[in-house]
C-alpha atoms as a PDB file:
ATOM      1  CA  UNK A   1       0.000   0.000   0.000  1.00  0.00           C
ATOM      2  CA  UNK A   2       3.196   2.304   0.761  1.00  0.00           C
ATOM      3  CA  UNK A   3       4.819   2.089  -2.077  1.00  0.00           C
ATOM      4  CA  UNK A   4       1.753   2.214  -4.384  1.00  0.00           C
ATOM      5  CA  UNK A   5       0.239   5.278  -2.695  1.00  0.00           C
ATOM      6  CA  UNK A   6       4.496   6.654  -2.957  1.00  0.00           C
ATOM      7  CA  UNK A   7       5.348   6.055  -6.377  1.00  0.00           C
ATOM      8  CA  UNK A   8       1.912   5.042  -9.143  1.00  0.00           C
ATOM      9  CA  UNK A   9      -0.341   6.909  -7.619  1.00  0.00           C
ATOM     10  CA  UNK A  10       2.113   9.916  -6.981  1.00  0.00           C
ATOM     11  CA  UNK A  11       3.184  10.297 -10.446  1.00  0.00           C
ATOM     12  CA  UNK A  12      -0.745  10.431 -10.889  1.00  0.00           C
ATOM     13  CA  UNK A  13      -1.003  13.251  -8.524  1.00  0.00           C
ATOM     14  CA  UNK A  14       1.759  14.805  -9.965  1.00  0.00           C
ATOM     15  CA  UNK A  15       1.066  14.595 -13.359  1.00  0.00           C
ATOM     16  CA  UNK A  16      -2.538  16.244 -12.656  1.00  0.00           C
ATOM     17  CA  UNK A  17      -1.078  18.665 -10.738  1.00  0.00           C
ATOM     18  CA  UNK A  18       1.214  20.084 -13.559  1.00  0.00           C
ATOM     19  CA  UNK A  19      -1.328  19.835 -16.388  1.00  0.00           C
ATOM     20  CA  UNK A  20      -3.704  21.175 -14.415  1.00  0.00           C
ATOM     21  CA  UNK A  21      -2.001  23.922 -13.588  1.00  0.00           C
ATOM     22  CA  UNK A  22      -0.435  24.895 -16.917  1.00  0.00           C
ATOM     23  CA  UNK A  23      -3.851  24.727 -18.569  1.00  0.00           C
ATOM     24  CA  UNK A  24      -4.745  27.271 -15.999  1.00  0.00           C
ATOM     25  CA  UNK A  25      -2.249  29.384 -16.846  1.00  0.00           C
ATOM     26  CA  UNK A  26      -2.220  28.949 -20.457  1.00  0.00           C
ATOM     27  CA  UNK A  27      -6.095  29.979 -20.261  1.00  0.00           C
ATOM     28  CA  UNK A  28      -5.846  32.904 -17.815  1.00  0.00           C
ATOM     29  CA  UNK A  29      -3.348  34.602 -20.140  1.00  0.00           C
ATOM     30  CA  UNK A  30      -5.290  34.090 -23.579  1.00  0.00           C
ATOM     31  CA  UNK A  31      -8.117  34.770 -21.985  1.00  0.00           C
ATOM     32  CA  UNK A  32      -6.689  38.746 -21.725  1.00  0.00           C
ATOM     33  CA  UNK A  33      -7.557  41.229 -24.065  1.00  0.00           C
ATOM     34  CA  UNK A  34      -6.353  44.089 -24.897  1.00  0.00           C
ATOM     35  CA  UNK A  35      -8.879  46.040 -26.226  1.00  0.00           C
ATOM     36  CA  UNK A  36     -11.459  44.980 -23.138  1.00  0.00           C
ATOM     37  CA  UNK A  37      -9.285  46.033 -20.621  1.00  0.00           C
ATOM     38  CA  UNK A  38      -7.516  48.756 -22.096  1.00  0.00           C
ATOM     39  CA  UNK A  39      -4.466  47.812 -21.531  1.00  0.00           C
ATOM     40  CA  UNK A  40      -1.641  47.721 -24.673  1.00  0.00           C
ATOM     41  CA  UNK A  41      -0.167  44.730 -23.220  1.00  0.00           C
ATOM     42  CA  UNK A  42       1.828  43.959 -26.532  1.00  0.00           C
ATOM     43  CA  UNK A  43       2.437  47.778 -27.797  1.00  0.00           C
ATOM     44  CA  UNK A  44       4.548  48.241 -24.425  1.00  0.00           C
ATOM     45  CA  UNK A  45       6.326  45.860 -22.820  1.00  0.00           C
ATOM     46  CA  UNK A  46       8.924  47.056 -21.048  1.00  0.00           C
ATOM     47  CA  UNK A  47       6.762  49.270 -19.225  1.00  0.00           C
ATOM     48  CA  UNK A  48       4.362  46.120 -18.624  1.00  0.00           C
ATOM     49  CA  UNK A  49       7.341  43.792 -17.383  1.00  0.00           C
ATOM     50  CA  UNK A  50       8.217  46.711 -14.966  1.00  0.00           C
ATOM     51  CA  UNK A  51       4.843  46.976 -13.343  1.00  0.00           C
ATOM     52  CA  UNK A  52       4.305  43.707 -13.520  1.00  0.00           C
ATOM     53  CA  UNK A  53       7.364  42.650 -11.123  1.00  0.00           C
ATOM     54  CA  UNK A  54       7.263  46.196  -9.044  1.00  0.00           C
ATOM     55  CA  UNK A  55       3.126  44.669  -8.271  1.00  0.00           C
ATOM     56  CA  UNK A  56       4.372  41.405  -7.547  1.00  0.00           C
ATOM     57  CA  UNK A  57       7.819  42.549  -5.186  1.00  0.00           C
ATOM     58  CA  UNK A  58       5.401  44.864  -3.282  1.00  0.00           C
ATOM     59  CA  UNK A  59       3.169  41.849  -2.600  1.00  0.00           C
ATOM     60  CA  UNK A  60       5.410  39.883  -1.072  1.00  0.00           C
ATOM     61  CA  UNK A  61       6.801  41.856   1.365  1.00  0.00           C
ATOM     62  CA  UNK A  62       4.855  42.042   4.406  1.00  0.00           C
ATOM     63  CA  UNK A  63       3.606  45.521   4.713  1.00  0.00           C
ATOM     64  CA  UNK A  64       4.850  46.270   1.404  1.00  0.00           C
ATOM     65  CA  UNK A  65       1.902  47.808  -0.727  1.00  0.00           C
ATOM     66  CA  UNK A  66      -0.603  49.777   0.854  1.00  0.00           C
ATOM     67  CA  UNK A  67      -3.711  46.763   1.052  1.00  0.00           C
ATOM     68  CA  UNK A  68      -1.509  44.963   3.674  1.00  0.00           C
ATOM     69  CA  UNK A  69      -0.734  48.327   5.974  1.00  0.00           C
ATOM     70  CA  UNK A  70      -3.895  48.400   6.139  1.00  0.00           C
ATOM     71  CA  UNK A  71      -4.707  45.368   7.919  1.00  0.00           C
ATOM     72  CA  UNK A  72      -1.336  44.687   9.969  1.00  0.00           C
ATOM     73  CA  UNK A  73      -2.377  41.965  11.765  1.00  0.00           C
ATOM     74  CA  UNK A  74      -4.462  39.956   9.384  1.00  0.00           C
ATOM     75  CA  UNK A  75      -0.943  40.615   7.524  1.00  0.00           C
ATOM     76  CA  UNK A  76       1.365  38.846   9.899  1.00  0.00           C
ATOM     77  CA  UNK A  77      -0.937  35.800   9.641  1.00  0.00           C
ATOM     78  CA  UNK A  78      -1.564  35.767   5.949  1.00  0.00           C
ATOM     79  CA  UNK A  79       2.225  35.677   5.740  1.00  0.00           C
ATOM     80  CA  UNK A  80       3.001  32.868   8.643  1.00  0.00           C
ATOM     81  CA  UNK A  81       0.389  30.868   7.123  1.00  0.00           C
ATOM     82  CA  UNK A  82       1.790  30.726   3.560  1.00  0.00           C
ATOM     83  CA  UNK A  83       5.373  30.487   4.579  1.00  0.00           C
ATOM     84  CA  UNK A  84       4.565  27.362   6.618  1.00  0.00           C
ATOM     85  CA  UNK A  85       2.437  25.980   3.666  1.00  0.00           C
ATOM     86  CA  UNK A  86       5.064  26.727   1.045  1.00  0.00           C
ATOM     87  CA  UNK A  87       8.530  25.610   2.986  1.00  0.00           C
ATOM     88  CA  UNK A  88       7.745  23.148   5.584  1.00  0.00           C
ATOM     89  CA  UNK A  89       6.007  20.451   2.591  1.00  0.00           C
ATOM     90  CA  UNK A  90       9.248  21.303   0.145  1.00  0.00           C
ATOM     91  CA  UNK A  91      11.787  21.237   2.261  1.00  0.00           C
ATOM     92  CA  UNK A  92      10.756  18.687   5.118  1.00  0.00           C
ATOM     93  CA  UNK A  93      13.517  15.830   5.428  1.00  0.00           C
ATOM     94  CA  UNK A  94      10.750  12.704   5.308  1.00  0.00           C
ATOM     95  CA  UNK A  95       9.707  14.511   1.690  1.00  0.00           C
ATOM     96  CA  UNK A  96      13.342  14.743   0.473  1.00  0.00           C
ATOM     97  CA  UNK A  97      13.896  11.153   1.159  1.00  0.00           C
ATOM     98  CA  UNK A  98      10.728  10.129  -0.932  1.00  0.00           C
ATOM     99  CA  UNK A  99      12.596  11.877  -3.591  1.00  0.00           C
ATOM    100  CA  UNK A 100      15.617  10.586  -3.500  1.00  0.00           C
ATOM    101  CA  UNK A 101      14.785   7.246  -3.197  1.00  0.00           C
ATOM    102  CA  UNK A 102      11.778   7.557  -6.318  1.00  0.00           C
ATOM    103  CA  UNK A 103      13.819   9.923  -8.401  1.00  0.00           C
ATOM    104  CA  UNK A 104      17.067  10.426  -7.314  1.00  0.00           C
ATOM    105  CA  UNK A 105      16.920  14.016  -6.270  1.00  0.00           C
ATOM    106  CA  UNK A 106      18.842  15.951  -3.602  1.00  0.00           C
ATOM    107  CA  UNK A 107      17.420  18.507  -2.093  1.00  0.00           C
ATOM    108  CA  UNK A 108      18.077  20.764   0.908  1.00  0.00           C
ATOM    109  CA  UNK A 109      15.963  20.293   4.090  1.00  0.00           C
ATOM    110  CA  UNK A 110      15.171  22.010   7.425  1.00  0.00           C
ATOM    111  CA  UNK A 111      15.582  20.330  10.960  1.00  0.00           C
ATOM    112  CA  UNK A 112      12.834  18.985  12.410  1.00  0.00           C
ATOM    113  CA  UNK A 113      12.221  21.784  15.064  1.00  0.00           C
ATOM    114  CA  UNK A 114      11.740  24.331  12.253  1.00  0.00           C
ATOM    115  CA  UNK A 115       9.192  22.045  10.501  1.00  0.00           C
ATOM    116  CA  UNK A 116       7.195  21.583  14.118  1.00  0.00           C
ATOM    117  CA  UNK A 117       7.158  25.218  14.856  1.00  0.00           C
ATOM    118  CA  UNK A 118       6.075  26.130  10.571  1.00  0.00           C
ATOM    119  CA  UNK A 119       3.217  23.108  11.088  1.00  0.00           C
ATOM    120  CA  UNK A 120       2.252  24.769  14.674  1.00  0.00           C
ATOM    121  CA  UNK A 121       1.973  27.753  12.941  1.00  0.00           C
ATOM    122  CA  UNK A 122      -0.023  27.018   9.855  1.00  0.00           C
ATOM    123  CA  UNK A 123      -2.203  25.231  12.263  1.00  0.00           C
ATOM    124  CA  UNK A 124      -2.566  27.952  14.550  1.00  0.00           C
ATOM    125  CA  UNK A 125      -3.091  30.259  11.529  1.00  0.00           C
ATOM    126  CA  UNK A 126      -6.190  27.921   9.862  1.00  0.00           C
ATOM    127  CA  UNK A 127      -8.400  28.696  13.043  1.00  0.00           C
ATOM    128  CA  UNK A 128      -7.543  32.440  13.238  1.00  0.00           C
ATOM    129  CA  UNK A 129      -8.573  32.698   9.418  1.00  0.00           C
ATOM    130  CA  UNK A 130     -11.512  30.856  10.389  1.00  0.00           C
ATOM    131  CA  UNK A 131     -12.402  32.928  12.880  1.00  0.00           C
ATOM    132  CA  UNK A 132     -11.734  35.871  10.967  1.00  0.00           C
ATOM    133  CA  UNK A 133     -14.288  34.282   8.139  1.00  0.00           C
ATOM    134  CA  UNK A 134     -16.742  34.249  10.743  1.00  0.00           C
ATOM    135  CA  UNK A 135     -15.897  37.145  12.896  1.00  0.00           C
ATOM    136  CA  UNK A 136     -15.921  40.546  10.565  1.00  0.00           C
ATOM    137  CA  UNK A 137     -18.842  41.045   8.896  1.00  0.00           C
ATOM    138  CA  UNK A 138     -17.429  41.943   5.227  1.00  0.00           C
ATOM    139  CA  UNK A 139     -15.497  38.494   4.588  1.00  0.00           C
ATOM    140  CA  UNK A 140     -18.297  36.974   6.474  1.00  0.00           C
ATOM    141  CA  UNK A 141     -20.916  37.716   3.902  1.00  0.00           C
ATOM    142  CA  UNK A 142     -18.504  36.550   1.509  1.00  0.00           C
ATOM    143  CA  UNK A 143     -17.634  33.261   3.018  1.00  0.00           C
ATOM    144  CA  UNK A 144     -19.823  29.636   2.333  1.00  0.00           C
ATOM    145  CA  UNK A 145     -19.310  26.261   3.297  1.00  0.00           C
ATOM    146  CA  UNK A 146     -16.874  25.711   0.474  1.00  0.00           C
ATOM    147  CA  UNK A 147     -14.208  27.941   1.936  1.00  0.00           C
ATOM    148  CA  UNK A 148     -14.074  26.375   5.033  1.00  0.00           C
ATOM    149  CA  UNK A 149     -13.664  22.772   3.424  1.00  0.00           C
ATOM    150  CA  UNK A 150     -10.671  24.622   1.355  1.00  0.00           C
ATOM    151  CA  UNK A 151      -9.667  25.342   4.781  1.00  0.00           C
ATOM    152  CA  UNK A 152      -9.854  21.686   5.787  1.00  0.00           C
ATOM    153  CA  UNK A 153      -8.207  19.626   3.049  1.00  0.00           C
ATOM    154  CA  UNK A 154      -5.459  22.568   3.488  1.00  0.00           C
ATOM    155  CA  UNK A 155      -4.343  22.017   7.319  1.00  0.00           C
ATOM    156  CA  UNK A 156      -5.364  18.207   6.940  1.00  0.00           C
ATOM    157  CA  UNK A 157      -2.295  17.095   5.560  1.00  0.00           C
ATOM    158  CA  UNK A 158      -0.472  19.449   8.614  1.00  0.00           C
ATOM    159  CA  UNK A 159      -2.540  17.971  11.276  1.00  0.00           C
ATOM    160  CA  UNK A 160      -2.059  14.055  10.230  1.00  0.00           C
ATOM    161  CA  UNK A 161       1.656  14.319   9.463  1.00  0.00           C
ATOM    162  CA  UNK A 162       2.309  16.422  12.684  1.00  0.00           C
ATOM    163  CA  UNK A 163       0.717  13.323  14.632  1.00  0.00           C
ATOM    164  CA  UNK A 164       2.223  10.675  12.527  1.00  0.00           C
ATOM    165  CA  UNK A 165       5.329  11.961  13.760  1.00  0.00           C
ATOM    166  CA  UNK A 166       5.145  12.509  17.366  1.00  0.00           C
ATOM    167  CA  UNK A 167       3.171   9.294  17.280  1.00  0.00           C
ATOM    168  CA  UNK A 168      -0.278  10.291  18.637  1.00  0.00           C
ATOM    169  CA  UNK A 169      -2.569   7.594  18.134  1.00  0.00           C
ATOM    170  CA  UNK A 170      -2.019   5.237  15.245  1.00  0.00           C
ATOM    171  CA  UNK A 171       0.794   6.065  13.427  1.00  0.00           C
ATOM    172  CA  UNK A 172      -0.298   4.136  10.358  1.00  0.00           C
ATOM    173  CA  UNK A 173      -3.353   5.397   9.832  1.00  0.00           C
ATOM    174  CA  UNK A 174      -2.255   9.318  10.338  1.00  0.00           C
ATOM    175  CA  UNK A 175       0.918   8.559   7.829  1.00  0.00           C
ATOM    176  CA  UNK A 176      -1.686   7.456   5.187  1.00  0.00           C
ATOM    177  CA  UNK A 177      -4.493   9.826   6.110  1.00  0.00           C
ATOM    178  CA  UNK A 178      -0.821  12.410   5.379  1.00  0.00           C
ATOM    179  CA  UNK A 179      -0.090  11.568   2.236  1.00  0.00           C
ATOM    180  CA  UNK A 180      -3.606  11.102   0.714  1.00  0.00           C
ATOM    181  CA  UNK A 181      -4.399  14.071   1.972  1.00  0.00           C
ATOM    182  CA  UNK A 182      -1.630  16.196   0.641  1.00  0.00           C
ATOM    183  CA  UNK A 183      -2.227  14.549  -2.880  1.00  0.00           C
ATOM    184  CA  UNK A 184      -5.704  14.976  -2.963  1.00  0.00           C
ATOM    185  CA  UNK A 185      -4.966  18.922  -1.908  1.00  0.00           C
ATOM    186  CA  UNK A 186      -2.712  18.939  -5.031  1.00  0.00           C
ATOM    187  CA  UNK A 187      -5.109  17.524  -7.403  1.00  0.00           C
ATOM    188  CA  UNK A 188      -7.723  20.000  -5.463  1.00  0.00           C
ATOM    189  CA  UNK A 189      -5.281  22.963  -7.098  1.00  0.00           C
ATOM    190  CA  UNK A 190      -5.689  23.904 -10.268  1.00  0.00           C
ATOM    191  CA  UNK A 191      -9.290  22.635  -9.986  1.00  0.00           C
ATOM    192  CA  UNK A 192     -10.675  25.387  -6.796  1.00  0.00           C
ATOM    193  CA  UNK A 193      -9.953  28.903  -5.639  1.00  0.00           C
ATOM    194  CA  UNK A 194      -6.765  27.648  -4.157  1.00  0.00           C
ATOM    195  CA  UNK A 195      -5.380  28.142  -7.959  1.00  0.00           C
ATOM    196  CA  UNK A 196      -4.711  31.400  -6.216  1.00  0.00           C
ATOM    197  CA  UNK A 197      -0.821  29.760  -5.654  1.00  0.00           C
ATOM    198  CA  UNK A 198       0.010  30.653  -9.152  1.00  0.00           C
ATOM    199  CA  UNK A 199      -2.641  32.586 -10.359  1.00  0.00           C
ATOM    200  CA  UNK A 200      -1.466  35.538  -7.176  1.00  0.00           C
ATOM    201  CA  UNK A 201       1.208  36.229  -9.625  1.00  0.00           C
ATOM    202  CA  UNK A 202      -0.620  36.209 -12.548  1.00  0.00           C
ATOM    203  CA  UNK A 203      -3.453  38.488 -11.052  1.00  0.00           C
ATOM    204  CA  UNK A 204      -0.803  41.182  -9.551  1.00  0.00           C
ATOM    205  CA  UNK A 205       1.229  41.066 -13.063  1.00  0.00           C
ATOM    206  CA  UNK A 206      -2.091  41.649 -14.860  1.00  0.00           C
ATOM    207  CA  UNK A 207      -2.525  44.699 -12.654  1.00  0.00           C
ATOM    208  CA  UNK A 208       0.901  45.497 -12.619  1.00  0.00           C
ATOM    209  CA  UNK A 209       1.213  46.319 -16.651  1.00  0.00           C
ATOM    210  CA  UNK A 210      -2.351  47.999 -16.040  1.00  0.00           C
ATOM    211  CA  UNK A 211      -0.678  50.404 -13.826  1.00  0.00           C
ATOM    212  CA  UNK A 212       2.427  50.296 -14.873  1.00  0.00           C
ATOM    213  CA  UNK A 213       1.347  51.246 -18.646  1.00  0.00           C
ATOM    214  CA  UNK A 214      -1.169  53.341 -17.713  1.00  0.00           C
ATOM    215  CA  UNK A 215       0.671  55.943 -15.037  1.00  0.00           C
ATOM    216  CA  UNK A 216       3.380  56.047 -17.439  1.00  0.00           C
ATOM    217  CA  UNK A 217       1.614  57.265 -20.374  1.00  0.00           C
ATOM    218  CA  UNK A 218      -0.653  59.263 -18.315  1.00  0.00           C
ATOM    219  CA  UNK A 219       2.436  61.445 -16.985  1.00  0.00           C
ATOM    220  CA  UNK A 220       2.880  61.644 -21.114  1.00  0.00           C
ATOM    221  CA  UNK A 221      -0.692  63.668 -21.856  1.00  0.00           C
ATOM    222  CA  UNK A 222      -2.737  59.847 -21.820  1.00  0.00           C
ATOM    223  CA  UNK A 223      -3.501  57.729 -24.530  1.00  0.00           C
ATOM    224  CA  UNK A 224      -5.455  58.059 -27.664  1.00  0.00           C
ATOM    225  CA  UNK A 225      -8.308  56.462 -26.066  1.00  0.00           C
END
């Protein structure tokens, strides 16, 4: 069972995961046009690429564009949440073994007090976004069942592994319910909202060349338009 749900059913996971998400992609962007968002994506691009990264760079950086100053503390969770999300699954040492021993691959890991402390965190961080869905009334009215169940099968695989490995109740059944879990939230990517992992950059790079094109030419007496 191991090895199948490991290697077969991995590639599976995998390979839905990447197709999935490059027809995502490949759609978002030819589904832009020009001449309905008034934006001369093509005409300019170097002042497109500029705006484009300057709206991404600002985005990362905690308190680095104006939307996250404006909600500081919202903003130290957002960010504690992703970075657990993002580099305790990549770079956890049980997850670089898998690949080396499936595929050969070396890669760089973390010590297992980091990884504890990043899955505390993202746990901690589920409920206080939950909360925060229920609590204020303008994300409430905004929120359904489905965003709560994105919640779930996001913390899930979190939850199970962090048991599995201090060896809270059956270890067998929390180190499949882990890896299940975490494959079904990849497959669960490209297909739900939580497309937002790519499609954050492709959203502030859209907006970024809006701007970016825009203010320039503005400052130049506007367009033709």
């Amino acid at each position: 069972m191991y090895n199948f749900i490991t290697g077969p059913l991995l590639w599976v996971t995998f390979a839905i995961f990447f197709i999935g998400l490059g027809v995502r992609v490949v759609l978002y962007i030819r589904g832009l046009d020009w001449r309905l968002d008034r934006v001369a994506y093509r005409k300019y691009p170097g002042l497109g690429i500029k705006g484009a990264l300057s709206s991404i760079f600002h985005w990362l950086i905690p308190y680095g564009s104006y939307g996250w100053r404006e909600k500081p503390l919202y903003t130290i969770i957002f960010f504690v949440y992703h970075v657990g999300l993002v580099v305790t699954p990549l770079f956890l040492a049980g997850h670089t073994i898998i690949l080396k021993e499936r595929w050969g691959i070396n890669w760089p890991t973390i010590s297992m007090a980091l990884a504890d402390t990043l899955t505390i965190c993202v746990m901690v961080a589920t409920v206080l976004i939950a909360i925060r869905r229920l609590g204020l009334p303008e994300v409430r009215i905004l929120t359904t069942l489905y965003d709560f169940f994105l919640l779930f099968i996001t913390v899930l695989p979190f939850l199970s592994g962090f048991l599995a490995v201090h060896q809270f109740g059956d270890y067998t059944f929390w180190n499949y319910t882990h890896i299940l879990s975490g494959q079904a939230l990849l497959i669960a990517i490209p297909f739900t909202k939580l497309f937002h992992v790519v499609g954050f950059f492709l959203s502030r790079a859209q907006l970024g060349m809006d701007f970016g094109i825009k203010r320039a030419y503005k400052a130049k007496g506007g367009f033709a338009w």
